[in-house]
N, C-alpha and C. Protein backbone atom coordinates (compact mmCIF):
# COMPACT_ATOMS: atom_id res chain seq x y z
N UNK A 1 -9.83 -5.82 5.93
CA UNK A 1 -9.03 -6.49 6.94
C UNK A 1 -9.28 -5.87 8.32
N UNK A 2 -9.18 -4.46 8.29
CA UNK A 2 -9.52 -3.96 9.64
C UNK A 2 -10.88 -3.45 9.56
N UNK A 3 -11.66 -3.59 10.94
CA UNK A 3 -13.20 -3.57 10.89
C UNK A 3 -13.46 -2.00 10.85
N UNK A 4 -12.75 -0.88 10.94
CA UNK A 4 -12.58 0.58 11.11
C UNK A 4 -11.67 1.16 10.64
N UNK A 5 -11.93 2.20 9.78
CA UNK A 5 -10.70 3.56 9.41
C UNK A 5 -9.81 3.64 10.76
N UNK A 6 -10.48 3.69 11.50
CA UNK A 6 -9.54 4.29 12.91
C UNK A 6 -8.66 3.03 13.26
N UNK A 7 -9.10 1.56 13.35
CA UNK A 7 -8.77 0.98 13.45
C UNK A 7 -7.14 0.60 13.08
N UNK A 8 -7.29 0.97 11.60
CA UNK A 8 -6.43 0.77 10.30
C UNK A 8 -5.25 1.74 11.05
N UNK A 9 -5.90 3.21 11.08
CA UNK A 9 -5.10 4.19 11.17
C UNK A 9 -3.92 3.99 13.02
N UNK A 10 -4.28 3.58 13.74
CA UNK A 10 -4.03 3.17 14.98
C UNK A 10 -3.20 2.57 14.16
N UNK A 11 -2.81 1.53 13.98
CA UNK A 11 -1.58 0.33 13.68
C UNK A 11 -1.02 1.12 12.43
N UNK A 12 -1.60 2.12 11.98
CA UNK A 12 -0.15 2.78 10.99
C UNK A 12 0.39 3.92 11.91
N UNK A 13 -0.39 4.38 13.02
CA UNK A 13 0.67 5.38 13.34
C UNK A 13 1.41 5.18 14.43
N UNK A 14 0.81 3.70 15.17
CA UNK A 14 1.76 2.73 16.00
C UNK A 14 3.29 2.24 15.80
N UNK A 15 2.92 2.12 13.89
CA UNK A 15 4.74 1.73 13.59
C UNK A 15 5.34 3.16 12.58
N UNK A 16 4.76 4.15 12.75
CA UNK A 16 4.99 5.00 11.76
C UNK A 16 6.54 5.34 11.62
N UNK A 17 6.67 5.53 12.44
CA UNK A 17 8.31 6.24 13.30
C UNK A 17 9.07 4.83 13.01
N UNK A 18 8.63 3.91 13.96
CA UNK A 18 9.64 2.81 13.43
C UNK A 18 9.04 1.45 13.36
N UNK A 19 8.17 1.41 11.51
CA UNK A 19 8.11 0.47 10.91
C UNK A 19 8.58 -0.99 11.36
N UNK A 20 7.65 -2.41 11.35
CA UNK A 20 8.24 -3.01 11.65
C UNK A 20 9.23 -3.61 10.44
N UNK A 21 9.69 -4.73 10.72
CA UNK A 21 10.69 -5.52 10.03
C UNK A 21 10.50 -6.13 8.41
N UNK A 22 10.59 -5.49 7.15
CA UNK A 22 10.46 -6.01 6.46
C UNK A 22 10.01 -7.56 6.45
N UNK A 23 9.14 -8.17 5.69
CA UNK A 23 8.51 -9.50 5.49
C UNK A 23 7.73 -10.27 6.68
N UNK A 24 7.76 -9.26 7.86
CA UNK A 24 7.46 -9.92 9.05
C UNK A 24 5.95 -10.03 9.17
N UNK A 25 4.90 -10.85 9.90
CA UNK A 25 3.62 -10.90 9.96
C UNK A 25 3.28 -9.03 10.72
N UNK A 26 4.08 -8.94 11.35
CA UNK A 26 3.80 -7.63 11.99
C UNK A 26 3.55 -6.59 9.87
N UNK A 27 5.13 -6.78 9.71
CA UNK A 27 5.09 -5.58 8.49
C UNK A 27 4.20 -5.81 7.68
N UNK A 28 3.35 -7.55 7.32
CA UNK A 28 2.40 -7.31 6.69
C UNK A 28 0.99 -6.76 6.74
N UNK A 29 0.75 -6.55 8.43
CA UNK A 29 -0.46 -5.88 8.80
C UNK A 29 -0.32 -4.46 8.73
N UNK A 30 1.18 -3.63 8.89
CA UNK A 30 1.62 -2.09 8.69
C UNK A 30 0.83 -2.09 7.27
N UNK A 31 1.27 -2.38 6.22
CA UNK A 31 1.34 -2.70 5.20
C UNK A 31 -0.02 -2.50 4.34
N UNK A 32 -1.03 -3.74 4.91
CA UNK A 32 -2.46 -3.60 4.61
C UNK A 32 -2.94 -2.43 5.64
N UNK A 33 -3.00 -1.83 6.77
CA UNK A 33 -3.26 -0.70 7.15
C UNK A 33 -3.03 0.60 6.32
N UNK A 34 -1.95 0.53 6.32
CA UNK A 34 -1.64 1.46 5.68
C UNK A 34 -2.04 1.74 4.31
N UNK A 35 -2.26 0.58 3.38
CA UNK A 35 -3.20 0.64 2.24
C UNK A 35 -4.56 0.88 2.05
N UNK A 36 -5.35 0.63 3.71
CA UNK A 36 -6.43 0.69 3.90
C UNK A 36 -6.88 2.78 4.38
N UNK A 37 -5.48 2.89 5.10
CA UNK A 37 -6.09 4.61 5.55
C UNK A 37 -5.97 5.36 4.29
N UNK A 38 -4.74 5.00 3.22
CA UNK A 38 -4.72 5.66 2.05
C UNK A 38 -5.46 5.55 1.16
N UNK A 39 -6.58 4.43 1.25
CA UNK A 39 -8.01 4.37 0.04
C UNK A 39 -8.71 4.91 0.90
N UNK A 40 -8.84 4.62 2.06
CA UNK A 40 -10.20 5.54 2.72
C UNK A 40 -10.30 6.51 2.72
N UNK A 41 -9.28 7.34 3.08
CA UNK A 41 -9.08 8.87 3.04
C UNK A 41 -8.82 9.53 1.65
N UNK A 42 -8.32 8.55 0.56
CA UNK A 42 -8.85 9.21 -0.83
C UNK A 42 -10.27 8.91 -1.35
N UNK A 43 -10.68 7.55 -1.37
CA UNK A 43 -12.11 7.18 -2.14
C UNK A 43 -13.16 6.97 -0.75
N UNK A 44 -13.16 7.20 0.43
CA UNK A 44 -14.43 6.93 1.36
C UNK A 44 -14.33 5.92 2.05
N UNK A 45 -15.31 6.11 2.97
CA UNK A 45 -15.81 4.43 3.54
C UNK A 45 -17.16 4.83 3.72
N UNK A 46 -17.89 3.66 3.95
CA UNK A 46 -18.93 3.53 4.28
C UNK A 46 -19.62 3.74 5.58
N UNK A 47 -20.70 5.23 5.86
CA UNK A 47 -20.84 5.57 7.30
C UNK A 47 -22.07 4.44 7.50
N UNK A 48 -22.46 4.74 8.53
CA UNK A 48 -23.72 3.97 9.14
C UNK A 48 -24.78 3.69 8.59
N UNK A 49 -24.99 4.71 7.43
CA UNK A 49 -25.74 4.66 7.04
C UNK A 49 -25.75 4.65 5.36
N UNK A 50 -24.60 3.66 5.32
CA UNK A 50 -24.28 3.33 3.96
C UNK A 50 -23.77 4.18 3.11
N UNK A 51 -23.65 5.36 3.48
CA UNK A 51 -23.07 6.41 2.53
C UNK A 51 -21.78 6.84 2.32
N UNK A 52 -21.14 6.93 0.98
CA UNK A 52 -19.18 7.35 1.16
C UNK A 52 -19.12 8.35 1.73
N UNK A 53 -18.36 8.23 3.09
CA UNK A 53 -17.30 9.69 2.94
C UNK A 53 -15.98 9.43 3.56
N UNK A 54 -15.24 10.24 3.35
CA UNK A 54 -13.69 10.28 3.20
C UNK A 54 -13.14 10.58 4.03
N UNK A 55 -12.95 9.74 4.74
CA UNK A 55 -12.00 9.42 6.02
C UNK A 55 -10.78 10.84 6.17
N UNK A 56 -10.74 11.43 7.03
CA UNK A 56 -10.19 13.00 7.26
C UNK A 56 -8.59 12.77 7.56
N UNK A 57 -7.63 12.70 6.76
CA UNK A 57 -6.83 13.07 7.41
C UNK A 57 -5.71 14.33 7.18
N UNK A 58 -5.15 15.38 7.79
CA UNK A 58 -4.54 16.09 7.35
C UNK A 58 -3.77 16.10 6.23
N UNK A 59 -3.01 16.91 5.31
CA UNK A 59 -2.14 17.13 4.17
C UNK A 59 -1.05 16.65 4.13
N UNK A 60 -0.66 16.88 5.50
CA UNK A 60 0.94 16.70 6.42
C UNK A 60 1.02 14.91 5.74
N UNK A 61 0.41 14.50 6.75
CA UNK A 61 0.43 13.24 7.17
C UNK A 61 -0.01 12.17 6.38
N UNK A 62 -1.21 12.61 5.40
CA UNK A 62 -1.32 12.06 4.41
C UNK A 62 0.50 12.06 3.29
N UNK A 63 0.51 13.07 3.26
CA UNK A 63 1.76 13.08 2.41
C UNK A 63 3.15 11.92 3.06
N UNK A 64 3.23 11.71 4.51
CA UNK A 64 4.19 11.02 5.28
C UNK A 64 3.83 10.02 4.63
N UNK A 65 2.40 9.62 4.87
CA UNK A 65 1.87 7.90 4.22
C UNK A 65 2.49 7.79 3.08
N UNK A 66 1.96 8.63 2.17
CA UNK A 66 2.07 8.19 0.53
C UNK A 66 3.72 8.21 0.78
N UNK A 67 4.55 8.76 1.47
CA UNK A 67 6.14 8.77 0.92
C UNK A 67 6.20 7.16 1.60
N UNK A 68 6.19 6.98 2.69
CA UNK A 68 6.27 5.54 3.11
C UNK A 68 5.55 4.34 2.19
N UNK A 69 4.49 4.62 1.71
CA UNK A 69 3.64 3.73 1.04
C UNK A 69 4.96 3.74 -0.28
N UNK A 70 5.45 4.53 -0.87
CA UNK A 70 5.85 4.83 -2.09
C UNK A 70 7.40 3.84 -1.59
N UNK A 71 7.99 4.15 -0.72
CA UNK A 71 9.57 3.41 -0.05
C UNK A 71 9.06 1.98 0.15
N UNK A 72 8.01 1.55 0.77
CA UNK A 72 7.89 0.34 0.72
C UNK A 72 7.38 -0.60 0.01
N UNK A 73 6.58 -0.21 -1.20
CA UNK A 73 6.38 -1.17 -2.32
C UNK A 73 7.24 -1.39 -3.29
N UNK A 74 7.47 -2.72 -3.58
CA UNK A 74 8.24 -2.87 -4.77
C UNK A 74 8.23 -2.18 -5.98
N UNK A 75 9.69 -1.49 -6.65
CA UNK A 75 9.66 -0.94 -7.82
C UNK A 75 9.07 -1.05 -8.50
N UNK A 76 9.25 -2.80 -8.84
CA UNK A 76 8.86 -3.28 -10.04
C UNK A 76 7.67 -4.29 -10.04
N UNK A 77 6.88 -4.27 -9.73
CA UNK A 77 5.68 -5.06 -9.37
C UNK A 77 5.46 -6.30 -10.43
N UNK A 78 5.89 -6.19 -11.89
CA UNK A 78 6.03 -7.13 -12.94
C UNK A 78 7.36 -8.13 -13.03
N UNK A 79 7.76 -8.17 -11.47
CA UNK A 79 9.18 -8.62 -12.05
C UNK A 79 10.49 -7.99 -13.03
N UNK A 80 11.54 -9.02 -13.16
CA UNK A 80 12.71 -8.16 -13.20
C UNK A 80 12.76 -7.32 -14.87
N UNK A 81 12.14 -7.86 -15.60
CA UNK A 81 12.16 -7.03 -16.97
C UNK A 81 12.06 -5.57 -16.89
N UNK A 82 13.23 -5.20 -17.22
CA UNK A 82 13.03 -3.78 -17.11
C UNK A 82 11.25 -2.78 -17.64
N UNK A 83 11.09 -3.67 -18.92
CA UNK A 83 9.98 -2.47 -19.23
C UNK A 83 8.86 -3.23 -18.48
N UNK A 84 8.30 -4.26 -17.48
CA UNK A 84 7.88 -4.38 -16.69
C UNK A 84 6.87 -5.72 -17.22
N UNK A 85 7.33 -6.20 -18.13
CA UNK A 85 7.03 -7.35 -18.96
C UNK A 85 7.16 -8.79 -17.55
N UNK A 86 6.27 -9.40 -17.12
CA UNK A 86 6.04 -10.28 -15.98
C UNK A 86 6.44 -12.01 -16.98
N UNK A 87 6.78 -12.44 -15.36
CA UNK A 87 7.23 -13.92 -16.10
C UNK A 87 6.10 -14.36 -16.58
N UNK A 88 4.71 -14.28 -16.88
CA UNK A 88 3.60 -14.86 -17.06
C UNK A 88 3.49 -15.41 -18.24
N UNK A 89 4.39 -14.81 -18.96
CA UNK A 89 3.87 -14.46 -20.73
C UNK A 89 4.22 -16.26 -20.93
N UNK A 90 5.09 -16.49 -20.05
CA UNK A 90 5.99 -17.83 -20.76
C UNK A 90 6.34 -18.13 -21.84
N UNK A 91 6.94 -16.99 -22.66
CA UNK A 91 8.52 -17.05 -23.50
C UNK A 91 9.34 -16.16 -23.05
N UNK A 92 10.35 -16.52 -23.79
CA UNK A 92 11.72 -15.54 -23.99
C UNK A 92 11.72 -14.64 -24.88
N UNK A 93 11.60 -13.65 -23.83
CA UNK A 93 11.91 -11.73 -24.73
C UNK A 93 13.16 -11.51 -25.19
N UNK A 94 14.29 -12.35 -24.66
CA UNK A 94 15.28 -11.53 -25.23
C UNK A 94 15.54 -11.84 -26.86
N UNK A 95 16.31 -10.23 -27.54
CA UNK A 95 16.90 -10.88 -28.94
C UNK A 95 17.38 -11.63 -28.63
N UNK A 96 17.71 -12.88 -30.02
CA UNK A 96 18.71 -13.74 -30.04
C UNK A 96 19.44 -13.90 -30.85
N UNK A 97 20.60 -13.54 -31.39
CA UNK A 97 21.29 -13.86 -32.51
C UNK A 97 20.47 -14.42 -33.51
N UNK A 98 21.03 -14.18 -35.00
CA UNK A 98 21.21 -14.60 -36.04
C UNK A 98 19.66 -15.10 -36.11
């Protein structure tokens, strides 16, 4: 989505402090940024010359991300079934009597 690590990283530390608005076109670009500095800086990007390396960012701050990354994704990513069972299956899990 963003053409640069730095790029990415600019618009996460633009709303870092104060995040925009849940569901908003703004929070969904925080959002993919922010998903984008936390793969780069764990698994690489691609330098100029085609090769991985891993986008630098301190311990500190990496750790701020992952707590924000961690507050703003949904619990439950499978929907409401507790053990994380998704509406997909199309039946009914629950027991039923008799």
């Amino acid at each position: 989505m963003f053409p640069t690590f730095e790029d990415a990283l600019q618009v996460v530390l633009r709303h870092l402090d104060n995040p925009p608005v849940e569901g908003t076109p703004e929070d969904e670009a925080f959002l993919a940024a922010l998903d984008e500095v936390l793969t780069f800086s764990r698994d690489g990007q691609n330098d100029e010359d085609g090769l991985e390396q891993p986008a630098v960012i301190d311990d500190d701050l990496r750790a701020r991300l992952e707590a924000v990354a961690h507050r703003r994704r949904p619990q439950n990513p499978f929907g409401e079934h507790p053990d994380g069972i998704g509406p997909t299956l199309g039946m009914d899990l629950r027991m039923k009597p008799g």
